[in-house]
Protein backbone atom coordinates (compact mmCIF):
# COMPACT_ATOMS: atom_id res chain seq x y z
CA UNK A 1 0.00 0.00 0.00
CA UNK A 2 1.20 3.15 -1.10
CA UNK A 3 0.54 6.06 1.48
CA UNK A 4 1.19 9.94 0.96
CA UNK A 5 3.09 11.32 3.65
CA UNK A 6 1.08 14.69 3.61
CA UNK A 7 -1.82 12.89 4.38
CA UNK A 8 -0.72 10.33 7.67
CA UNK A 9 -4.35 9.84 8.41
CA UNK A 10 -5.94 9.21 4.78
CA UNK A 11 -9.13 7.26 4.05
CA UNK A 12 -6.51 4.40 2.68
CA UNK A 13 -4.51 4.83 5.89
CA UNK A 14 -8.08 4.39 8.08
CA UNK A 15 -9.63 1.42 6.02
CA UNK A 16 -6.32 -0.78 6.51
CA UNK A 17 -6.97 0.20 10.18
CA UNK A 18 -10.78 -0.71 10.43
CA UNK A 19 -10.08 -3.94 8.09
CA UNK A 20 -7.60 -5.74 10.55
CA UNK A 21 -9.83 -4.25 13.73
CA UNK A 22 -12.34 -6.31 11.74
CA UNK A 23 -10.37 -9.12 10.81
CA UNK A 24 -9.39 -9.36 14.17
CA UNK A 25 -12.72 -8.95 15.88
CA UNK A 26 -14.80 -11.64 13.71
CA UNK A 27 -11.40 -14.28 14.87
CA UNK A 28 -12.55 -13.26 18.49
CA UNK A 29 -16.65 -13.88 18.07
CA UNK A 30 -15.69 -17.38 15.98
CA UNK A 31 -14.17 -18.17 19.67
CA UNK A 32 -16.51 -16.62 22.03
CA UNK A 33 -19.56 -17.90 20.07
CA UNK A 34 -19.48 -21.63 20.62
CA UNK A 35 -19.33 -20.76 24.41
CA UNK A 36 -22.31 -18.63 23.95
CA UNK A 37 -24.15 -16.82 21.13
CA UNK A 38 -24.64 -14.44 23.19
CA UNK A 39 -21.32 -13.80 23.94
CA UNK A 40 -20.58 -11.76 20.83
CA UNK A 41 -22.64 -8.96 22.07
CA UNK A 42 -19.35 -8.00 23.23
CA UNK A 43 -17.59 -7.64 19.70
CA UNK A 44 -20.85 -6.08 18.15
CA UNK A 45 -20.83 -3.35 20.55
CA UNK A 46 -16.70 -3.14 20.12
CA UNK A 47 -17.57 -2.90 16.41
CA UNK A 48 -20.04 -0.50 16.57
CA UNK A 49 -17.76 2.27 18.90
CA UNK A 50 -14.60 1.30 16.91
CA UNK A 51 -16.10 2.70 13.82
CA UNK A 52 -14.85 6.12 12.87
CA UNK A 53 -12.10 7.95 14.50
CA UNK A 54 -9.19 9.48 13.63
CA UNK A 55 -6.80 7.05 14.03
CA UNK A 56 -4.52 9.44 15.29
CA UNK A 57 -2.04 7.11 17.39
CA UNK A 58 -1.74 4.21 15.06
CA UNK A 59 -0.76 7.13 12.53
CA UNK A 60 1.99 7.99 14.90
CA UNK A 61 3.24 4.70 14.96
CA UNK A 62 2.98 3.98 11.42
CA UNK A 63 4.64 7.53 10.60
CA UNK A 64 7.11 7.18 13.59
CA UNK A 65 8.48 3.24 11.80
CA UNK A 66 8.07 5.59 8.70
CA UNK A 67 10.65 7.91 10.09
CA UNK A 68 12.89 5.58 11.17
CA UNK A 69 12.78 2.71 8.84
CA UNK A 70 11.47 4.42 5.14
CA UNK A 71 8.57 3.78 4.20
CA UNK A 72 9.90 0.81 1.71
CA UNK A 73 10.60 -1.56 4.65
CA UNK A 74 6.99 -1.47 6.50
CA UNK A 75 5.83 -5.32 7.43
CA UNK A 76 2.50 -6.25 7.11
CA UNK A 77 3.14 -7.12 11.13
CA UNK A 78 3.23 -3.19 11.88
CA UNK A 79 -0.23 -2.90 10.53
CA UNK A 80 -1.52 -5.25 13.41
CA UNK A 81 0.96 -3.88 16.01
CA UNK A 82 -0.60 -0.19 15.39
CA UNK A 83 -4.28 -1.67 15.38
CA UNK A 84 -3.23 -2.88 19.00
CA UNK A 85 -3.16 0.52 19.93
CA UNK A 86 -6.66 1.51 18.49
CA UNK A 87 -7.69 -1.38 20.38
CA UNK A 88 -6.50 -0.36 23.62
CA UNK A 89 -7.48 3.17 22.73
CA UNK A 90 -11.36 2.03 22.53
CA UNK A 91 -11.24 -0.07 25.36
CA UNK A 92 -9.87 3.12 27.45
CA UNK A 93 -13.07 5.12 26.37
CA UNK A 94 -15.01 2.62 26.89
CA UNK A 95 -13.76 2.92 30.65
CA UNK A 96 -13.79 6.67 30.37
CA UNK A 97 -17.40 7.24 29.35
CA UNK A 98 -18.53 4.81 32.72
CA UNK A 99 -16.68 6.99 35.21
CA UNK A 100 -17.65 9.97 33.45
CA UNK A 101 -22.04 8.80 32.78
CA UNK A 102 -21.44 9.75 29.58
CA UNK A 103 -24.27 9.48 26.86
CA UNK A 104 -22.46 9.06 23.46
CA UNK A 105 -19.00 8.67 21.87
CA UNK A 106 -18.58 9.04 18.47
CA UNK A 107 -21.91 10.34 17.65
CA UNK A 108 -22.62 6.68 19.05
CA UNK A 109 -24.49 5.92 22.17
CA UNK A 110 -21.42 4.90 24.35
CA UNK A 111 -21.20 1.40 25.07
CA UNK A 112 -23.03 1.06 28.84
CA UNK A 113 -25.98 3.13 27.23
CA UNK A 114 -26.23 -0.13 24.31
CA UNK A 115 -26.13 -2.60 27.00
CA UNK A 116 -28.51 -0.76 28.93
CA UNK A 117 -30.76 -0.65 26.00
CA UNK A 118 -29.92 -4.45 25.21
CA UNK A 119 -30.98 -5.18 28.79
CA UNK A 120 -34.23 -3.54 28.17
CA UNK A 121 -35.04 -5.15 25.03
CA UNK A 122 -34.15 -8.87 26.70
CA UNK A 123 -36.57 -7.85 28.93
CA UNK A 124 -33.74 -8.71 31.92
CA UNK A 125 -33.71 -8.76 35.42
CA UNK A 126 -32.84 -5.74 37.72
CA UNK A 127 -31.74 -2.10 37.16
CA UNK A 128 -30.78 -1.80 32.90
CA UNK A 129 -28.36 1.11 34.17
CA UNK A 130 -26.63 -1.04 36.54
CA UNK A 131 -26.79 -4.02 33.88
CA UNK A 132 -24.98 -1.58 31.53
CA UNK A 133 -22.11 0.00 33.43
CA UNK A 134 -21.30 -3.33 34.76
CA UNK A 135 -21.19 -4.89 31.14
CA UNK A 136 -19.41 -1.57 29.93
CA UNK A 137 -16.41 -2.42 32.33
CA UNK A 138 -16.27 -6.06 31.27
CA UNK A 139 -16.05 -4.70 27.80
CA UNK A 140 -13.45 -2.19 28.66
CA UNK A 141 -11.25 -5.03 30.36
CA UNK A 142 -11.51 -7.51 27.44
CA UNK A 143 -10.42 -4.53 24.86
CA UNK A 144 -7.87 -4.10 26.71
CA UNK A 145 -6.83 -8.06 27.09
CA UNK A 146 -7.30 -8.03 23.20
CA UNK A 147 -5.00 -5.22 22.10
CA UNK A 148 -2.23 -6.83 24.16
CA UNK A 149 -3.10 -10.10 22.71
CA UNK A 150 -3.21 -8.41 19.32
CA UNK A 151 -0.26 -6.96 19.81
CA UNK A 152 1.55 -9.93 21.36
CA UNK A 153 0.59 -11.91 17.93
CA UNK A 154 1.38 -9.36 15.37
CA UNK A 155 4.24 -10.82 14.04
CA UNK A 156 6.92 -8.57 14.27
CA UNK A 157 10.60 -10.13 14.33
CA UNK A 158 11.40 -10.39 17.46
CA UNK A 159 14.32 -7.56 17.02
CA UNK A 160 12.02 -4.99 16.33
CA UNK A 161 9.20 -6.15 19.30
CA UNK A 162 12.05 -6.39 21.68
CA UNK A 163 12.78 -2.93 20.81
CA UNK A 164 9.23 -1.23 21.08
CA UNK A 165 7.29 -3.66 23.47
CA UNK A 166 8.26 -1.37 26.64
CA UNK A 167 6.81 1.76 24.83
CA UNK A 168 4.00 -0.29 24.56
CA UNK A 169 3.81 -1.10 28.66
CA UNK A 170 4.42 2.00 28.88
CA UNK A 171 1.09 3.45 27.08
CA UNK A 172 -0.84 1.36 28.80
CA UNK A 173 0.19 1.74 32.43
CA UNK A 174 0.86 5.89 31.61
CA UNK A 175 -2.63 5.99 30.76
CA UNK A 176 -4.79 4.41 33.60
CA UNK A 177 -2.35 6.29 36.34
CA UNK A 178 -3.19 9.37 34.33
CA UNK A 179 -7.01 8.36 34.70
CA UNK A 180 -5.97 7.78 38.73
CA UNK A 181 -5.26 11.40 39.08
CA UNK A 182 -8.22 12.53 36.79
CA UNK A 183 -10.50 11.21 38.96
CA UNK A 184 -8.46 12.54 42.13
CA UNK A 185 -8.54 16.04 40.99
CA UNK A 186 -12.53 15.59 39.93
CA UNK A 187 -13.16 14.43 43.55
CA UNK A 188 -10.61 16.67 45.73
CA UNK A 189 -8.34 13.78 47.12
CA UNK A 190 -4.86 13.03 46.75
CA UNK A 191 -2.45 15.63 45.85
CA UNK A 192 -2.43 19.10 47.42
CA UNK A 193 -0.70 20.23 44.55
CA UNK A 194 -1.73 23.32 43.45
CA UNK A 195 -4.71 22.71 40.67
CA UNK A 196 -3.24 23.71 37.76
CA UNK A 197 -0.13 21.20 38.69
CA UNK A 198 -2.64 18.55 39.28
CA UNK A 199 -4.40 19.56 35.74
CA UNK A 200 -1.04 19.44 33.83
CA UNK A 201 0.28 15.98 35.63
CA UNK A 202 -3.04 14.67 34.17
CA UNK A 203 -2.70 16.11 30.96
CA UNK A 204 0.76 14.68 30.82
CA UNK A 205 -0.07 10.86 31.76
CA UNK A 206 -3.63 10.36 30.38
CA UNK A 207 -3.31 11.86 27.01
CA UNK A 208 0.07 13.59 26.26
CA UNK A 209 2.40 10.18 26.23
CA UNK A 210 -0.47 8.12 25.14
CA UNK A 211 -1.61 9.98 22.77
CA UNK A 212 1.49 10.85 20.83
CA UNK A 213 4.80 9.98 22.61
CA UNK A 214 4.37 6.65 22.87
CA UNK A 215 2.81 5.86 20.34
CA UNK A 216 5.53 7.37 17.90
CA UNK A 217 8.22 6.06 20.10
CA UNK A 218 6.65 2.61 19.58
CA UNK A 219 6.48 2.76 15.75
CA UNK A 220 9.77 4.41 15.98
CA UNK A 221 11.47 1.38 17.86
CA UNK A 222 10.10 -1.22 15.80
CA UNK A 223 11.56 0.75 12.88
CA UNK A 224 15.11 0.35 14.42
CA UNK A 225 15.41 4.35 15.29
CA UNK A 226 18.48 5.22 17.27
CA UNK A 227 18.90 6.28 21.14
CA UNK A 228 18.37 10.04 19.55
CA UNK A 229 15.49 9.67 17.14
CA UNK A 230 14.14 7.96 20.44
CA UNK A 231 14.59 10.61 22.38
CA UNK A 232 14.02 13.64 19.45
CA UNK A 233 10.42 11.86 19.10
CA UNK A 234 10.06 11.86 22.53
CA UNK A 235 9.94 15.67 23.36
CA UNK A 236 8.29 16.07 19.87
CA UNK A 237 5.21 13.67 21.49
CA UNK A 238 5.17 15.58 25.33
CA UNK A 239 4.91 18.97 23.81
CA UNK A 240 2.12 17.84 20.73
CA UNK A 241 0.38 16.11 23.14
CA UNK A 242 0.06 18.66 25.73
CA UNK A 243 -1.27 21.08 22.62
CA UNK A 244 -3.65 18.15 21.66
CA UNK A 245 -5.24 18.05 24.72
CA UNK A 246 -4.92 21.84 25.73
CA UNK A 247 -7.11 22.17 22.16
CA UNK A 248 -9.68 19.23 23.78
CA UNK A 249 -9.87 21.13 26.97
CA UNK A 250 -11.37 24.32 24.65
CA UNK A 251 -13.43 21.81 22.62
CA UNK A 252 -14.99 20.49 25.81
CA UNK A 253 -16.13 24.14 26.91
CA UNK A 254 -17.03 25.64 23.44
CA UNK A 255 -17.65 22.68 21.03
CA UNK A 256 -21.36 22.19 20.14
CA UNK A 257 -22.06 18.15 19.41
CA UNK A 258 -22.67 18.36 16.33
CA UNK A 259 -18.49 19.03 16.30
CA UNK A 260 -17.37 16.30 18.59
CA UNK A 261 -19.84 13.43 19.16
CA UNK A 262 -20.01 14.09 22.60
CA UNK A 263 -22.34 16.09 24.66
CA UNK A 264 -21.60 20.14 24.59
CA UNK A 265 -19.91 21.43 27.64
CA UNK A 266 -19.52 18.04 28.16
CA UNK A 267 -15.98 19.22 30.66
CA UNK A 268 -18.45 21.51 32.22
CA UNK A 269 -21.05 18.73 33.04
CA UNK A 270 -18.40 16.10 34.30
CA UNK A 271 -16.62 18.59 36.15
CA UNK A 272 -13.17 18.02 34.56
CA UNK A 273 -10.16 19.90 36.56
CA UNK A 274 -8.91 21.11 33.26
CA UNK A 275 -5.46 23.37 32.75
CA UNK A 276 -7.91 25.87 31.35
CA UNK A 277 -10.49 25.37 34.00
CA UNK A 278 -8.09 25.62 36.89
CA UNK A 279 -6.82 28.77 35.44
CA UNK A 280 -10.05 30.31 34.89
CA UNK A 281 -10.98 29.58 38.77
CA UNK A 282 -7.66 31.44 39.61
CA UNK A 283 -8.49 34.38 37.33
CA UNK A 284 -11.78 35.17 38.34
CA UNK A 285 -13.32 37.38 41.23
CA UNK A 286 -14.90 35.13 44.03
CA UNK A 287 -18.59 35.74 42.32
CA UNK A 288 -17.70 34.28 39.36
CA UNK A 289 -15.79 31.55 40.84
CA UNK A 290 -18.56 31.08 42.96
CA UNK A 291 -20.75 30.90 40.16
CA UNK A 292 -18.91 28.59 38.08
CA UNK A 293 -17.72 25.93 40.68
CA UNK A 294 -21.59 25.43 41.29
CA UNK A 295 -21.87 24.64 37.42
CA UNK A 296 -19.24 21.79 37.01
CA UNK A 297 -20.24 18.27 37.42
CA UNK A 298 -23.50 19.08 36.90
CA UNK A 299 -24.97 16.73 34.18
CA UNK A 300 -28.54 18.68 34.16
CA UNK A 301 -26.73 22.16 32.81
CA UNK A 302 -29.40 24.20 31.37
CA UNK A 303 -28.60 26.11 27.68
CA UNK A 304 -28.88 29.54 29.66
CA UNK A 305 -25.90 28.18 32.67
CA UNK A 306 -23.50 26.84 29.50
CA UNK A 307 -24.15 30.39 27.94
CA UNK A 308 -23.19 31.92 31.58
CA UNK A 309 -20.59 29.65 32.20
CA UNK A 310 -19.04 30.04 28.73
CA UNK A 311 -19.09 33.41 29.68
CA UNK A 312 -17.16 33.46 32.47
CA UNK A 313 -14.72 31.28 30.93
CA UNK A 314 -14.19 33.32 28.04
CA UNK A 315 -13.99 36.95 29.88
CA UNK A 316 -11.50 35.52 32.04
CA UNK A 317 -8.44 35.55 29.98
CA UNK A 318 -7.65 32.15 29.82
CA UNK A 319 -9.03 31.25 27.04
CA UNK A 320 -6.16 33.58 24.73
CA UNK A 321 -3.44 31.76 27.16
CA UNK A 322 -4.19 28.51 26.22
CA UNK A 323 -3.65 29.26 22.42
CA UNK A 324 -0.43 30.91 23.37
CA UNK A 325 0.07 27.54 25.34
CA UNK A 326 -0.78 25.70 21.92
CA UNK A 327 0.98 27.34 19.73
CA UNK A 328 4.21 27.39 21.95
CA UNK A 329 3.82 23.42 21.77
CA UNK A 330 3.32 23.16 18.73
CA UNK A 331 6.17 25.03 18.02
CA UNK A 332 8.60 23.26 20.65
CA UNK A 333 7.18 19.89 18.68
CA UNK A 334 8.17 21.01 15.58
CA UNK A 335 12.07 21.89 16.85
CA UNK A 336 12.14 18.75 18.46
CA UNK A 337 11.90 17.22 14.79
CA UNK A 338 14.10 19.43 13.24
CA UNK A 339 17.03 18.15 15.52
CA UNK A 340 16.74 14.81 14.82
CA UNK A 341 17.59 12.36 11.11
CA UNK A 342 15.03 10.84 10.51
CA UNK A 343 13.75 10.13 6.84
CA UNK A 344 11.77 13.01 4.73
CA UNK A 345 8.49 10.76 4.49
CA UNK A 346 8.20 10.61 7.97
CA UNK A 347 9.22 14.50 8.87
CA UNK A 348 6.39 15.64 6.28
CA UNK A 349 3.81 12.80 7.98
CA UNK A 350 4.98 14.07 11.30
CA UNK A 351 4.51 17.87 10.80
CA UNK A 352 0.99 17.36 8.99
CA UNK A 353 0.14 15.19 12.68
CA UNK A 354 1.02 18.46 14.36
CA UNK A 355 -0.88 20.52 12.28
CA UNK A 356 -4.14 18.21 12.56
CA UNK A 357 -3.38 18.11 16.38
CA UNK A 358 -3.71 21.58 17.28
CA UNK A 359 -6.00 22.94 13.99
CA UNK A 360 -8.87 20.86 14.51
CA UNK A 361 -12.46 21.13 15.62
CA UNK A 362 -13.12 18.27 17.25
């Protein structure tokens, strides 16, 4: 498969991604249906929420091998070893959307909302909320146990695996500690750090190394990059990850649904301890900051307290520090590259990732 560098995520790029998640999820139902037909509710709903996407980290893996490697030496084995990480990428929403009630994902209803609806149309037994978050969690935990089976079984010589499996550990165990603190700074515990130290640890763990350091240190490994590309990757992946999720944090105040999939204000109605959030609170005069600490983590926000909290948010200043705070990472990503060798196919995939990272509406 020929792929064009200027466009790392390409409709080419995402159907060789959705055709092994599928190749790989119709293996798993021929297992789990002789145990029980019923069984492969699991991969239908996996199915369903694994549809569309961005495919954002297995595009920094592919790109990272890319940069490494050339893009004449890419095994068939990568293309399973990056679906891994959409795998375990799905599985973590999954998780996500339970701890945070969430109604949708992807335009989708999220998964504990299907089973909840699935209960209700087996006619089951006890509470069809209950039923769902419990079978949402289940769901969660086996997408996980499949993307490091997946993974595990890709085939890649056992040079390269050797050489990328602990940025693969490391995704996974960066992520759910970064969820820890998430839910620590949501409920007050923990830390005393100040809270926009908390905010930024989070940021740092739960999306910033998973989202893009690892991921094109991983691809990057298994490509045979040196100690330096490593490392050059590396602080290109902390600083465009912070921007990603600095440009999520202003998509989860101002994004409509329509935009994102997800409910609007949906950081407002979970309550997320944001960087821009916890800088707002500090900004503000004690009535606003009254005002808008009664707001968050309050699922049943009217239209008229998003427009007031919105408000707040954007008179505060904050808002015009974050994009400073973007476009300073995305600039410090973008040095980071250009101090490294790594091949011109994977630079120009690399810098277009940036760009899509911090220009993007949802």
């Amino acid at each position: 498969m020929q792929l064009t560098p200027a466009d790392p995520t390409s409709k080419a790029f995402r159907d060789r991604i959705d055709a092994e998640m599928a190749a790989f999820l119709a293996g798993v139902s021929r297992r789990l249906e002789p145990v029980s037909p019923s069984l492969t509710m699991l991969t239908e709903v996996a199915g369903d929420l694994l549809a569309g996407g961005k495919r954002l980290r297995p595009a920094f893996a592919y790109w990272g091998f890319v940069a490494a490697a050339g893009t004449d030496r890419v095994p068939n084995a990568l293309w399973r070893a990056i679906t891994a990480i959409e795998l375990l990428h799905v599985g973590v929403l999954v998780h996500d959307d339970v701890l945070d009630d969430a109604d949708t994902r992807r335009g989708r209803p999220a998964a504990h909302r299907q089973f909840e609806q699935w209960h209700r149309g087996q006619q089951g037994l006890g509470d069809a909320a209950e039923f769902g978050r419990a079978m949402a969690v289940l769901l969660g935990d086996q997408l996980l146990v499949w993307s490091g089976e997946l993974a595990d079984d890709a085939g890649l010589d056992a040079t390269a695996w050797r050489a990328c499996r602990g940025y693969w550990h490391a995704a996974r165990s960066e992520v759910n500690a970064g969820q820890v603190l998430d839910l620590y700074a949501q409920y007050g515990v923990g830390s005393r750090a100040g809270a926009e130290e908390v905010a930024a640890k989070v940021l740092e763990e739960k999306t910033s190394r998973y989202t893009v350091q690892r991921p094109v240190q991983f691809g990057a490994a298994a490509g045979g990059g040196s100690d330096a590309v490593l490392a050059g990757l590396g602080r290109y992946g902390l600083a465009l990850g912070r921007a990603f999720q600095l440009r999520d944090d202003l998509l989860g105040v101002f994004a409509d649904q329509a935009q994102t999939g997800k409910p609007a204000a949906g950081d407002l109605r979970e309550g997320k301890r944001t960087v821009l959030l916890a800088r707002v609170l500090a900004a503000v005069d004690a009535a606003d900051r009254g005002a808008l600490g009664s707001m968050l983590g309050r699922p049943d926000l009217t239209d008229a307290q998003i427009d007031r909290a919105r408000a707040i948010i954007a008179g505060s200043g904050a808002v015009a520090e974050i994009e400073q705070a973007i476009s300073a990472d995305h600039a410090r990503a973008l040095a980071a590259l250009d101090e490294i060798d790594i091949t011109g196919p994977g630079r120009t995939a690399l810098v277009e990732l940036a760009r899509q990272c911090v220009q993007r509406a949802s």
